[in-house]
C-alpha atoms as a PDB file:
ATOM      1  CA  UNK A   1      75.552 308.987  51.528  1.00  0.00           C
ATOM      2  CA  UNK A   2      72.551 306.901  51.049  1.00  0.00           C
ATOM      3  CA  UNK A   3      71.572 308.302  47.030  1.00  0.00           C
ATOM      4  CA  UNK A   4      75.392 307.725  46.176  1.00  0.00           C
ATOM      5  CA  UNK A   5      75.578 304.036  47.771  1.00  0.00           C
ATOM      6  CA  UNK A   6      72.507 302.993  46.122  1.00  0.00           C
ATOM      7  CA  UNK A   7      73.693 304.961  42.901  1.00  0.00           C
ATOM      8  CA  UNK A   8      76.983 303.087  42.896  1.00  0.00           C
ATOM      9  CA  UNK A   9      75.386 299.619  43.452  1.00  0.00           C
ATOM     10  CA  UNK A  10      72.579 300.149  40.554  1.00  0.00           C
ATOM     11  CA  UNK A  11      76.015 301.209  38.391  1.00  0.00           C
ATOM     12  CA  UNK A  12      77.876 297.505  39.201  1.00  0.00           C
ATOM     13  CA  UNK A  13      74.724 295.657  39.823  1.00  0.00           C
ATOM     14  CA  UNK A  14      73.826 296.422  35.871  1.00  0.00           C
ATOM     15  CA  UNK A  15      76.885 295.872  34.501  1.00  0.00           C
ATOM     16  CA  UNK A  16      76.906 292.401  36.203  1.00  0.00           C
ATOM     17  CA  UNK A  17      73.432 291.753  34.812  1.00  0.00           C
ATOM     18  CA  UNK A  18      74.636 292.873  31.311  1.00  0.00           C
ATOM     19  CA  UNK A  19      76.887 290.375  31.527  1.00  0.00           C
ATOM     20  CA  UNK A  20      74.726 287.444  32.988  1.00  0.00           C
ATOM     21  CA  UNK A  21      71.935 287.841  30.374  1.00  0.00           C
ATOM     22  CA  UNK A  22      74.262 287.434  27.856  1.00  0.00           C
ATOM     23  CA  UNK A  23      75.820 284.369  28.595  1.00  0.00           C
ATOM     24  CA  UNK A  24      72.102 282.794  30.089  1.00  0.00           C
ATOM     25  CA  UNK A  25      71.106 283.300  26.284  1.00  0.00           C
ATOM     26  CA  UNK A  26      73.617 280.714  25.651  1.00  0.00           C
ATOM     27  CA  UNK A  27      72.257 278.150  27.963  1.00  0.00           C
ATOM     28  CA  UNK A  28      70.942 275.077  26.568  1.00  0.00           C
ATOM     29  CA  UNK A  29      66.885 275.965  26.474  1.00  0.00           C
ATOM     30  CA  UNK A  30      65.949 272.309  28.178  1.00  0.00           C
ATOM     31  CA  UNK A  31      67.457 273.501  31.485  1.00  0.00           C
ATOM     32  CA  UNK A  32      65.286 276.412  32.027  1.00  0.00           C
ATOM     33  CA  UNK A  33      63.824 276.849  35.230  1.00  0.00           C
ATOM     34  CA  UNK A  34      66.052 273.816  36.497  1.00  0.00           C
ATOM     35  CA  UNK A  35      68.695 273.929  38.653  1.00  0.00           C
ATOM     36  CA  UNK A  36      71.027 272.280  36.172  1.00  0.00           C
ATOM     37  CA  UNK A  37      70.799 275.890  34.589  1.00  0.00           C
ATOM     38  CA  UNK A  38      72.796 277.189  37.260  1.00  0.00           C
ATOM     39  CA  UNK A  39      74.798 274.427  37.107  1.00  0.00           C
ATOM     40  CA  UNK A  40      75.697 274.670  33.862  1.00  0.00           C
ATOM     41  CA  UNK A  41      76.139 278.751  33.805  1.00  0.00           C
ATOM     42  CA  UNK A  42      78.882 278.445  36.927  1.00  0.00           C
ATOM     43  CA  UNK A  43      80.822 276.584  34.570  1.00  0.00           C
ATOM     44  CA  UNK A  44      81.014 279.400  31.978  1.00  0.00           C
ATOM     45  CA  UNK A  45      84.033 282.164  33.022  1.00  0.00           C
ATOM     46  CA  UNK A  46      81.986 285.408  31.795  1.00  0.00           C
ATOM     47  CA  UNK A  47      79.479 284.663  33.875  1.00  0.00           C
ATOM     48  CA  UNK A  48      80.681 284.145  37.042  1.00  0.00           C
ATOM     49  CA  UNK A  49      82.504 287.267  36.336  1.00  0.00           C
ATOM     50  CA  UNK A  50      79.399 288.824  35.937  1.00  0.00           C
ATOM     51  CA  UNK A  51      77.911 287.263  39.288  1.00  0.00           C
ATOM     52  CA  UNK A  52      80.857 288.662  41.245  1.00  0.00           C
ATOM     53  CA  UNK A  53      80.603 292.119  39.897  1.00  0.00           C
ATOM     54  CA  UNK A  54      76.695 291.950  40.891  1.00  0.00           C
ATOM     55  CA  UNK A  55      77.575 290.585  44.339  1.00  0.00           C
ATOM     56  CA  UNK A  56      79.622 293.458  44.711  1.00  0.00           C
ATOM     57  CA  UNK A  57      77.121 295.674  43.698  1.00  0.00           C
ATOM     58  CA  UNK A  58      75.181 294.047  46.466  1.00  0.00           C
ATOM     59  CA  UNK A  59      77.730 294.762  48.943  1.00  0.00           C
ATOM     60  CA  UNK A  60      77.188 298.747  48.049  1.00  0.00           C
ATOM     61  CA  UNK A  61      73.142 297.791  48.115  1.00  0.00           C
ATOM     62  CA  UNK A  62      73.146 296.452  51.369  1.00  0.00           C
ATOM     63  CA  UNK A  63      75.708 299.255  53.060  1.00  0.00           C
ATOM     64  CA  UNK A  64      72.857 301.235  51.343  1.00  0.00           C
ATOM     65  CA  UNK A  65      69.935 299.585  53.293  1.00  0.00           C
ATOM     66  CA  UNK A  66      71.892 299.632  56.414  1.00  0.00           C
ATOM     67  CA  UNK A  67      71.640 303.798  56.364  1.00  0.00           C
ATOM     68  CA  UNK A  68      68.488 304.087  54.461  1.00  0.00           C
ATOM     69  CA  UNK A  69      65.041 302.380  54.396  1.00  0.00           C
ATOM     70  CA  UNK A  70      64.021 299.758  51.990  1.00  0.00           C
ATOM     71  CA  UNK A  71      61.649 302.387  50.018  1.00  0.00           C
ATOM     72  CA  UNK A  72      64.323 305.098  49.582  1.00  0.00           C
ATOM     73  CA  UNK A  73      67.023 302.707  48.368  1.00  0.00           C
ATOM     74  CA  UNK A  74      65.077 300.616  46.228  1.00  0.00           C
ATOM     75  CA  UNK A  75      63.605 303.760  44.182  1.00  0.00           C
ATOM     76  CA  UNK A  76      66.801 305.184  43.664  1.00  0.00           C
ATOM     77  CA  UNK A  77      67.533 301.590  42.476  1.00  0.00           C
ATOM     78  CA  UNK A  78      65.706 301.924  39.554  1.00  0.00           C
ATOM     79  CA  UNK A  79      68.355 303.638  37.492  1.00  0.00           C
ATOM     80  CA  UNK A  80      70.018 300.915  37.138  1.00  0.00           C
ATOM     81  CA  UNK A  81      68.006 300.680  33.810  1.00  0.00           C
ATOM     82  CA  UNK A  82      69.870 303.451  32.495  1.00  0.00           C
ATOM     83  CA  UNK A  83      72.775 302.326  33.404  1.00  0.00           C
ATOM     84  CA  UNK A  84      72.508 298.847  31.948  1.00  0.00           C
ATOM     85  CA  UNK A  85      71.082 300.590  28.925  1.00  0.00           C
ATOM     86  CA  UNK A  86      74.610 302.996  29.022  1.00  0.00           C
ATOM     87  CA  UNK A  87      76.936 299.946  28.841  1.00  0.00           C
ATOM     88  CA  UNK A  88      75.434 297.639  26.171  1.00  0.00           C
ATOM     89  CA  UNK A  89      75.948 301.012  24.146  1.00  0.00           C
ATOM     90  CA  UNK A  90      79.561 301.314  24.613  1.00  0.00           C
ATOM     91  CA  UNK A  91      79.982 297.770  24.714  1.00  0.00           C
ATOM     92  CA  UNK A  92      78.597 297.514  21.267  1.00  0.00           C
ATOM     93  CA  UNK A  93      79.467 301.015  20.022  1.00  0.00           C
ATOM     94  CA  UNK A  94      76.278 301.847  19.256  1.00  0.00           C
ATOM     95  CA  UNK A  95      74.151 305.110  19.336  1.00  0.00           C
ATOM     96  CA  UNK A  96      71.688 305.764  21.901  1.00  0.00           C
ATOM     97  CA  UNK A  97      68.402 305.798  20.370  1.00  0.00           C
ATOM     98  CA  UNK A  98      66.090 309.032  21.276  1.00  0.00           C
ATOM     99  CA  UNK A  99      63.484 307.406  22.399  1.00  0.00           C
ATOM    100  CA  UNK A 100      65.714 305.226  24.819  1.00  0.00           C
ATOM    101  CA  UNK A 101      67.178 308.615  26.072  1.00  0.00           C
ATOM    102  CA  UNK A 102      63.488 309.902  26.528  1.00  0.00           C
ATOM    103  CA  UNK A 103      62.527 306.737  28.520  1.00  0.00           C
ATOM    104  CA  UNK A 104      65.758 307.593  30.727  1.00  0.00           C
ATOM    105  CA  UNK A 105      64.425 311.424  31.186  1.00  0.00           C
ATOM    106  CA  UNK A 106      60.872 309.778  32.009  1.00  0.00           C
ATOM    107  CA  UNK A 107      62.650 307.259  34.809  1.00  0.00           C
ATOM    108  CA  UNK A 108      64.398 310.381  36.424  1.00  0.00           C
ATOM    109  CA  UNK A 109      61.794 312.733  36.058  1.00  0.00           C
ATOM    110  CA  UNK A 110      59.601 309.342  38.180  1.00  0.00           C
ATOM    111  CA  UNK A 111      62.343 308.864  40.286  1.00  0.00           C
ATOM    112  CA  UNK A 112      62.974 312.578  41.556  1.00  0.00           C
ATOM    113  CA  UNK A 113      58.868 313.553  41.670  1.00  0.00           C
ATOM    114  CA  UNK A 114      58.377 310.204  43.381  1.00  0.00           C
ATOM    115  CA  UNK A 115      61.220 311.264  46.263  1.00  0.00           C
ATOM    116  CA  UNK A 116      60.754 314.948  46.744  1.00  0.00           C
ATOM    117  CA  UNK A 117      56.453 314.157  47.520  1.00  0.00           C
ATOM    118  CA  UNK A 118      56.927 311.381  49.584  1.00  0.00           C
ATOM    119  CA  UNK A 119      60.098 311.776  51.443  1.00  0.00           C
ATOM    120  CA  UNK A 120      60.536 308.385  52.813  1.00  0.00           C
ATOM    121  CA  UNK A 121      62.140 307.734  56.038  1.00  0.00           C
ATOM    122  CA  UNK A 122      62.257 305.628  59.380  1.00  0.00           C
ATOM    123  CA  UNK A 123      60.582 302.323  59.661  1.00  0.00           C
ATOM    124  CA  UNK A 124      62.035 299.568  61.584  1.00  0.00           C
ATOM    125  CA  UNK A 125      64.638 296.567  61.218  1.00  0.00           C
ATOM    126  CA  UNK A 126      63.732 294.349  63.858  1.00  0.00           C
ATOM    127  CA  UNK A 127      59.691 292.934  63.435  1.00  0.00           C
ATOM    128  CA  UNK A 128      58.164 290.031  64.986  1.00  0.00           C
ATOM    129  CA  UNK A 129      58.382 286.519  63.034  1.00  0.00           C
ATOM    130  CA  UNK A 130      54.998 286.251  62.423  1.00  0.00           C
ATOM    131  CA  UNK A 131      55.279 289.262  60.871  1.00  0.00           C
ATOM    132  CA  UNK A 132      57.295 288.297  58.479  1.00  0.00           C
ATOM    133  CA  UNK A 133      56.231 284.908  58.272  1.00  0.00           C
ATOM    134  CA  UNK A 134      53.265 286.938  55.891  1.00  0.00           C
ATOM    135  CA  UNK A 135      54.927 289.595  54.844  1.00  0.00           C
ATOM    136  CA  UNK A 136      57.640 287.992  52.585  1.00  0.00           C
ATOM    137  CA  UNK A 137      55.923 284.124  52.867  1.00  0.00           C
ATOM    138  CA  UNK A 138      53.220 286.100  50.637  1.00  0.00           C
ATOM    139  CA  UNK A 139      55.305 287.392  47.535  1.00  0.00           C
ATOM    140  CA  UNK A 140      57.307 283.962  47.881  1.00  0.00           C
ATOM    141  CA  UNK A 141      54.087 282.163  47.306  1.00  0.00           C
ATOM    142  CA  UNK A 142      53.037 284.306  44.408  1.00  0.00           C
ATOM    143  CA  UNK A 143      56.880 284.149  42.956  1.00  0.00           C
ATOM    144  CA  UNK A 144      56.072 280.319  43.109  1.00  0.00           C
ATOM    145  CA  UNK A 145      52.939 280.023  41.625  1.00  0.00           C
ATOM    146  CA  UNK A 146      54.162 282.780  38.628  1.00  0.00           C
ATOM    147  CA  UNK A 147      56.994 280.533  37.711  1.00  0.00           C
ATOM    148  CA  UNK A 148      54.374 276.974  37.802  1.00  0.00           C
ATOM    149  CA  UNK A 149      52.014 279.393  35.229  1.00  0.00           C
ATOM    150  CA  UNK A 150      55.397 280.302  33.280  1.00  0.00           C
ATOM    151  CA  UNK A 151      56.588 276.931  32.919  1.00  0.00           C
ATOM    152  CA  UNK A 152      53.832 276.490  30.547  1.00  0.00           C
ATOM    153  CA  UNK A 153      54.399 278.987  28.884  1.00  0.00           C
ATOM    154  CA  UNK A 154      57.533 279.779  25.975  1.00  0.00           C
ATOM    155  CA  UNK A 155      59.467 283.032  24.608  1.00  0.00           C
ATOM    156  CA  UNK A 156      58.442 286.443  25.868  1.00  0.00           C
ATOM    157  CA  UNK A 157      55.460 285.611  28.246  1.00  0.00           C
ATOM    158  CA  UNK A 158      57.668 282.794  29.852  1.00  0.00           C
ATOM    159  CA  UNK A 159      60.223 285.627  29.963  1.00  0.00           C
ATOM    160  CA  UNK A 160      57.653 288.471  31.667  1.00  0.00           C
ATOM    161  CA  UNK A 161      55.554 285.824  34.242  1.00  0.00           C
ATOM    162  CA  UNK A 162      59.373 284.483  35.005  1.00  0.00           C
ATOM    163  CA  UNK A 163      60.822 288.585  35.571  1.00  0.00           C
ATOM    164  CA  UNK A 164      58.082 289.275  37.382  1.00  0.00           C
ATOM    165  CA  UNK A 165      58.380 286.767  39.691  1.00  0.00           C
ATOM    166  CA  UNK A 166      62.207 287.098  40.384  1.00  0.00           C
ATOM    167  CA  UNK A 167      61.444 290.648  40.708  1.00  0.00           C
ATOM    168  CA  UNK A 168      59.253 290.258  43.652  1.00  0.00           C
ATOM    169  CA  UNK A 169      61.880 287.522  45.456  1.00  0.00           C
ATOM    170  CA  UNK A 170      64.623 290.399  44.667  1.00  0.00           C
ATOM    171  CA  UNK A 171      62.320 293.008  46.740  1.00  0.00           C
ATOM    172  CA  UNK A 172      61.753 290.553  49.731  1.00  0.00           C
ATOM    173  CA  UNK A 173      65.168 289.781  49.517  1.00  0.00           C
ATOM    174  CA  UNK A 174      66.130 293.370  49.879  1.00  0.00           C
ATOM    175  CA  UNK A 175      63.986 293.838  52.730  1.00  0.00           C
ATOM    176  CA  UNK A 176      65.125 290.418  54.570  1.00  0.00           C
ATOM    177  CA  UNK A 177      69.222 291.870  53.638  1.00  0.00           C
ATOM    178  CA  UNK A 178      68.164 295.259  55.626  1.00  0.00           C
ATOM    179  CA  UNK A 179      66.931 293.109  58.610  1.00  0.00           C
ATOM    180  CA  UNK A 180      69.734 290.909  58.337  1.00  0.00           C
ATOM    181  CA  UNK A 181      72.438 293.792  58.225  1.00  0.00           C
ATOM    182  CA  UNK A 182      70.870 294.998  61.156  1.00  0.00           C
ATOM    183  CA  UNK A 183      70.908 291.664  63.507  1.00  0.00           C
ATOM    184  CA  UNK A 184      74.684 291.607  62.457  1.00  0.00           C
ATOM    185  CA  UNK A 185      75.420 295.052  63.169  1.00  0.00           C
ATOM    186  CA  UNK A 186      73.489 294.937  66.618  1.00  0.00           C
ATOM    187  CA  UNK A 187      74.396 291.712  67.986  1.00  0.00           C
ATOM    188  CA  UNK A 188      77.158 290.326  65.805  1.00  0.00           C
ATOM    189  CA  UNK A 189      78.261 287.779  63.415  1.00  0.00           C
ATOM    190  CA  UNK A 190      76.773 285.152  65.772  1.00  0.00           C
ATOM    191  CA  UNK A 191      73.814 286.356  66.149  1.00  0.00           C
ATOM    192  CA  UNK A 192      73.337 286.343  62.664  1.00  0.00           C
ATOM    193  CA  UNK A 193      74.635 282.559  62.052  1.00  0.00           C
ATOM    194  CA  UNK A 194      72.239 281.564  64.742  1.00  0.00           C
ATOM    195  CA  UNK A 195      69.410 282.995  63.526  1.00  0.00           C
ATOM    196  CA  UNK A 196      67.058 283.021  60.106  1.00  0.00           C
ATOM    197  CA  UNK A 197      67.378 285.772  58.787  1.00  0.00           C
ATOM    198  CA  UNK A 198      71.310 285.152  57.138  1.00  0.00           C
ATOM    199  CA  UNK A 199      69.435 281.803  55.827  1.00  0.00           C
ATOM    200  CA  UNK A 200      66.418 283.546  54.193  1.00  0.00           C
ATOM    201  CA  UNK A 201      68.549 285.966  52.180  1.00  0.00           C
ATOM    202  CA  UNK A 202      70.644 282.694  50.706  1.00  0.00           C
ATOM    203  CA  UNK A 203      66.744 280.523  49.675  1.00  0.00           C
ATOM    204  CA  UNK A 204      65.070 283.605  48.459  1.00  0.00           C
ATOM    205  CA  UNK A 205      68.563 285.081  46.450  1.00  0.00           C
ATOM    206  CA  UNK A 206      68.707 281.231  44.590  1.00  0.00           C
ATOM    207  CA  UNK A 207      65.528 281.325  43.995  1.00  0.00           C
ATOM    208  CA  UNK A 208      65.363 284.825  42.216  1.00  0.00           C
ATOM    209  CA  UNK A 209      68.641 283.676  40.585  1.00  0.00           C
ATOM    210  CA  UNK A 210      67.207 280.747  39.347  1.00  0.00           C
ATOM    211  CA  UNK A 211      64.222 282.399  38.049  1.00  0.00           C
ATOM    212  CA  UNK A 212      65.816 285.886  36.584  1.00  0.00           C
ATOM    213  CA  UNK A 213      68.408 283.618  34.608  1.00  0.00           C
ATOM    214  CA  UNK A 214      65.781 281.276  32.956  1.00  0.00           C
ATOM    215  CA  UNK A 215      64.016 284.381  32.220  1.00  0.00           C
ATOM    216  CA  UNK A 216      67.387 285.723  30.238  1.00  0.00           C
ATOM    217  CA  UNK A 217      67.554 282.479  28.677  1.00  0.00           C
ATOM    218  CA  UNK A 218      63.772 282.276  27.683  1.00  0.00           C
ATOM    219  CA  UNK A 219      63.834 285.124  25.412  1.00  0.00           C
ATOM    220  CA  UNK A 220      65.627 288.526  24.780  1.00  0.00           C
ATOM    221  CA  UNK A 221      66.153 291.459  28.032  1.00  0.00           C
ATOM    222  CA  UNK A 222      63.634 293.516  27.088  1.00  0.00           C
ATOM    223  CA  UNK A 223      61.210 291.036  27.365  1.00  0.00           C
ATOM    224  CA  UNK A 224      62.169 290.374  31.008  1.00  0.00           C
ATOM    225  CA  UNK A 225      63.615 293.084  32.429  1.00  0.00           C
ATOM    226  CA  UNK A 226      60.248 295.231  32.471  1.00  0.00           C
ATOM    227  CA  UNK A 227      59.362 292.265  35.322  1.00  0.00           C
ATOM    228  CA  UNK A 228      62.103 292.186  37.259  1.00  0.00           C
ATOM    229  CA  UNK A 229      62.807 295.842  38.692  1.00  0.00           C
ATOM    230  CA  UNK A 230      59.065 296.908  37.920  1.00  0.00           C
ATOM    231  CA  UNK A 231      58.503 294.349  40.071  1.00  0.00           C
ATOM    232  CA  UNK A 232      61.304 294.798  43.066  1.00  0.00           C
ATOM    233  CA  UNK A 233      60.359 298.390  43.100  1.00  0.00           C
ATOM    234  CA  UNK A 234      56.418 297.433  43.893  1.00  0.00           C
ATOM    235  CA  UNK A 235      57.390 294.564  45.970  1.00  0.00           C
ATOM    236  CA  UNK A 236      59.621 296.133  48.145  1.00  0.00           C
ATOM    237  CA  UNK A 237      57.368 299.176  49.019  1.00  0.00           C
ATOM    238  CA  UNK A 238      54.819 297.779  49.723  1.00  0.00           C
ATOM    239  CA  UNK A 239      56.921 295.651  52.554  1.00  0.00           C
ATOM    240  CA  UNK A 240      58.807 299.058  53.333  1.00  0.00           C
ATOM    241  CA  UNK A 241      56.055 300.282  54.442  1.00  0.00           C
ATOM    242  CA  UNK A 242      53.571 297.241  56.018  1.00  0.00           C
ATOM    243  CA  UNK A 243      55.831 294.708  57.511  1.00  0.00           C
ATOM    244  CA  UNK A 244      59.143 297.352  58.407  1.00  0.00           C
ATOM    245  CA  UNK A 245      56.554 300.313  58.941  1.00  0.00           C
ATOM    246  CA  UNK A 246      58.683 302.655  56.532  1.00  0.00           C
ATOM    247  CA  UNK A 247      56.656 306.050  56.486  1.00  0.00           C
ATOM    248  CA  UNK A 248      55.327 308.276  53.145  1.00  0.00           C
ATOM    249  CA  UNK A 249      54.683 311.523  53.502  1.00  0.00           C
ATOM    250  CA  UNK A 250      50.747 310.989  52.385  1.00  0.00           C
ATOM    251  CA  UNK A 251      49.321 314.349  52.698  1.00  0.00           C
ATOM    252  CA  UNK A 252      46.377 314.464  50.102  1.00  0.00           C
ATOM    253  CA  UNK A 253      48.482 316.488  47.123  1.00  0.00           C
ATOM    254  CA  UNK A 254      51.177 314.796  47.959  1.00  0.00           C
ATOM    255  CA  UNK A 255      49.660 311.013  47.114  1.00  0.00           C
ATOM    256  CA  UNK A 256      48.830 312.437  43.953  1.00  0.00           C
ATOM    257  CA  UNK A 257      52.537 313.348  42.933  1.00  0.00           C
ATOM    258  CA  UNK A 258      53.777 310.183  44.248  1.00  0.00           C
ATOM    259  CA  UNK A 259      51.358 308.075  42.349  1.00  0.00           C
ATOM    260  CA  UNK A 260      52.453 310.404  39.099  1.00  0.00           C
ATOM    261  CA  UNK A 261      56.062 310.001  40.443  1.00  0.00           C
ATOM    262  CA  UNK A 262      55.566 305.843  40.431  1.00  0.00           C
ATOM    263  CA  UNK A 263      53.794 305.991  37.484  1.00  0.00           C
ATOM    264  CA  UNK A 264      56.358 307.878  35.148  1.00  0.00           C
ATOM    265  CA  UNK A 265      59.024 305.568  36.619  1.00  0.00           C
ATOM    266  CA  UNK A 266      57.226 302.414  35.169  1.00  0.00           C
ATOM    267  CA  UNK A 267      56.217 304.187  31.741  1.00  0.00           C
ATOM    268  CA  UNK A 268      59.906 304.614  31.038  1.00  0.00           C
ATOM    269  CA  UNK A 269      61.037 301.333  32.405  1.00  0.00           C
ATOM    270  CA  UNK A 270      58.534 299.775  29.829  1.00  0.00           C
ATOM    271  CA  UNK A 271      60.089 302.630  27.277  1.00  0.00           C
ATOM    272  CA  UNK A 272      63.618 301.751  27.933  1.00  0.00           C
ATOM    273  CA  UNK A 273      63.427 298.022  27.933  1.00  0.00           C
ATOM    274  CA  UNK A 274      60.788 297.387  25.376  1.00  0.00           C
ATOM    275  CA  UNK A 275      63.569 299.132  22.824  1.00  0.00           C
ATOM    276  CA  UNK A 276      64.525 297.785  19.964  1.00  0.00           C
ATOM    277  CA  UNK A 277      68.110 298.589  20.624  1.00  0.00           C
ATOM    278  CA  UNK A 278      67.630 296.057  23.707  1.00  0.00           C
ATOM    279  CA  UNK A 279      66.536 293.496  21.268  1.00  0.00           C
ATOM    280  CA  UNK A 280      68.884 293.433  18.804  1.00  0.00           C
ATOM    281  CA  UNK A 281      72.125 294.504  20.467  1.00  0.00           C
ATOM    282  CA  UNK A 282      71.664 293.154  24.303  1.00  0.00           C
ATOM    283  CA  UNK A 283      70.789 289.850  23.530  1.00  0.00           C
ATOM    284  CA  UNK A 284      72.692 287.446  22.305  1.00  0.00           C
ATOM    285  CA  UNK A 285      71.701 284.476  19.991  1.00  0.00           C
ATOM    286  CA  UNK A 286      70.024 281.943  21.168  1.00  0.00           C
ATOM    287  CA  UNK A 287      72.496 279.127  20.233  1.00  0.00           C
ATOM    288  CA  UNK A 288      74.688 277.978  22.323  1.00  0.00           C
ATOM    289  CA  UNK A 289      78.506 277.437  21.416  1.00  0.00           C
ATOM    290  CA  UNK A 290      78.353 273.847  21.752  1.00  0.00           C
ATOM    291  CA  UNK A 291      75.583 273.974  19.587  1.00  0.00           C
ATOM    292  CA  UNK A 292      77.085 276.012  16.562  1.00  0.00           C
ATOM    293  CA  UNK A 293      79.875 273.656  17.083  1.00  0.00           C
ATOM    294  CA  UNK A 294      77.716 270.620  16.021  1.00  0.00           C
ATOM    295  CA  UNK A 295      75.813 272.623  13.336  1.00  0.00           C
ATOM    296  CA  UNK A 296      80.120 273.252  11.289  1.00  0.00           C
ATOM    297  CA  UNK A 297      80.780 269.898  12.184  1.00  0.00           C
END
């Protein structure tokens, strides 16, 4: 139940993120990284349609979490790259390229090697504040100072520094949703309202949203999207297992297959989303409509 809930949320999740990047690109460029991005992107139909279909797919991700730990359910995650990958095709009728299809192979080939050696399982819901209070107050910091070092920065490495750092706020987020879904299922709705976790999940999921949006609009997917699940993936292991003491199966030979296991999974994310079928078919111009407007009047 757990590998088809997390299945079904990468499914809507990328389709929803399909969608966002490709109306972000539209954005007008002097709003990056400021809230007046949002701002402007609520206004625009598509997109909000797209931020409902991932808030769906976070609805799946969460029931997910709520029978699974944060390590198993974020791995399985990961194909969410092929699925995004899948519907800009038939979106734009276009032919998968081979070596898109090989990155895919590479990601599952990660994905199933990286499961079957280190069998992750238990862990806890429920740690002490201060526990978290350096656990996810860490990556939030470094998310923070990423996007200070990116706002000096323009096109792809503004894009990478800016994925990178949403991707880490998306893996603490997925940890603080677990702990959340927990308090809620434990001790009730107000439980939840009365304490921080609820409150966490809404700061940290703006933030990433802020920062995974100016990253769409700072250059084209594949020059962000390496960041951003790369990123979650790494982030959210490592507090799987040291702040919600999630457990690997770390038998000598089996460290080795899991380290394989991780590292075919990021090959072929870097595969998949450095392709050039992501760059010119995913992304869209970077002109905005009110812009082109001006330029045939």
């Amino acid at each position: 139940m757990v590998y088809a809930l997390a299945v079904v949320a990468a499914l809507i999740v990328a389709f929803g993120e399909v969608v966002q990047q490709r109306m972000a690109a539209q954005a007008p460029p002097q709003d990056n990284l400021s809230p007046k991005l949002l701002l402007w992107l609520v206004q625009q139909p598509r997109w909000l349609a797209g931020v409902v279909c991932s808030l769906l797919g976070n609805v799946a991700f969460a029931a997910a979490l709520g029978r699974g730990s944060v390590v198993l359910v974020e791995a399985v995650f990961v194909v969410r790259l092929l699925f995004g990958l899948s519907i800009s095709a038939f979106w734009g009728w276009h032919r998968i390229p081979a070596k898109d299809i090989i990155g895919g192979l590479v990601i599952a080939f990660g994905l199933v090697a990286f499961l079957l050696a280190a069998r992750p399982r238990g862990g806890v819901t429920a740690v002490a504040d201060v526990r978290w209070a350096y656990g996810a107050g860490c990556p939030v910091a470094l998310a923070a100072l990423l996007a200070v070092v990116a706002s000096r920065r323009s096109g792809s490495s503004r894009a990478l520094l800016l994925g990178i750092g949403a991707g880490i706020l998306f893996g603490v987020q997925a940890a603080l949703v677990q702990s959340a879904v927990h308090v809620m299922g434990h001790h009730g709705l107000a439980a939840l309202l009365a304490g921080w976790h609820g409150y966490a999940v809404v700061v940290v999921a703006l933030f990433g949203m802020l920062l995974v949006q100016s990253a769409f609009e700072s250059a084209e997917l594949s020059a962000s999207y390496p960041g951003v699940v790369t990123a979650q993936l790494l982030c959210a292991l490592a507090i799987g297992v040291f702040v919600l003491r999630g457990r690997l199966d770390l038998a000598t030979g089996h460290v080795v297959v899991i380290l394989l296991g991780l590292g075919a999974m990021i090959a072929g994310i870097v595969i998949v989303t450095r392709s050039t079928f992501h760059q010119g078919h995913l992304a869209q111009p970077s002109a905005s409509p009110r812009l082109e407007h001006q330029e045939r009047e």
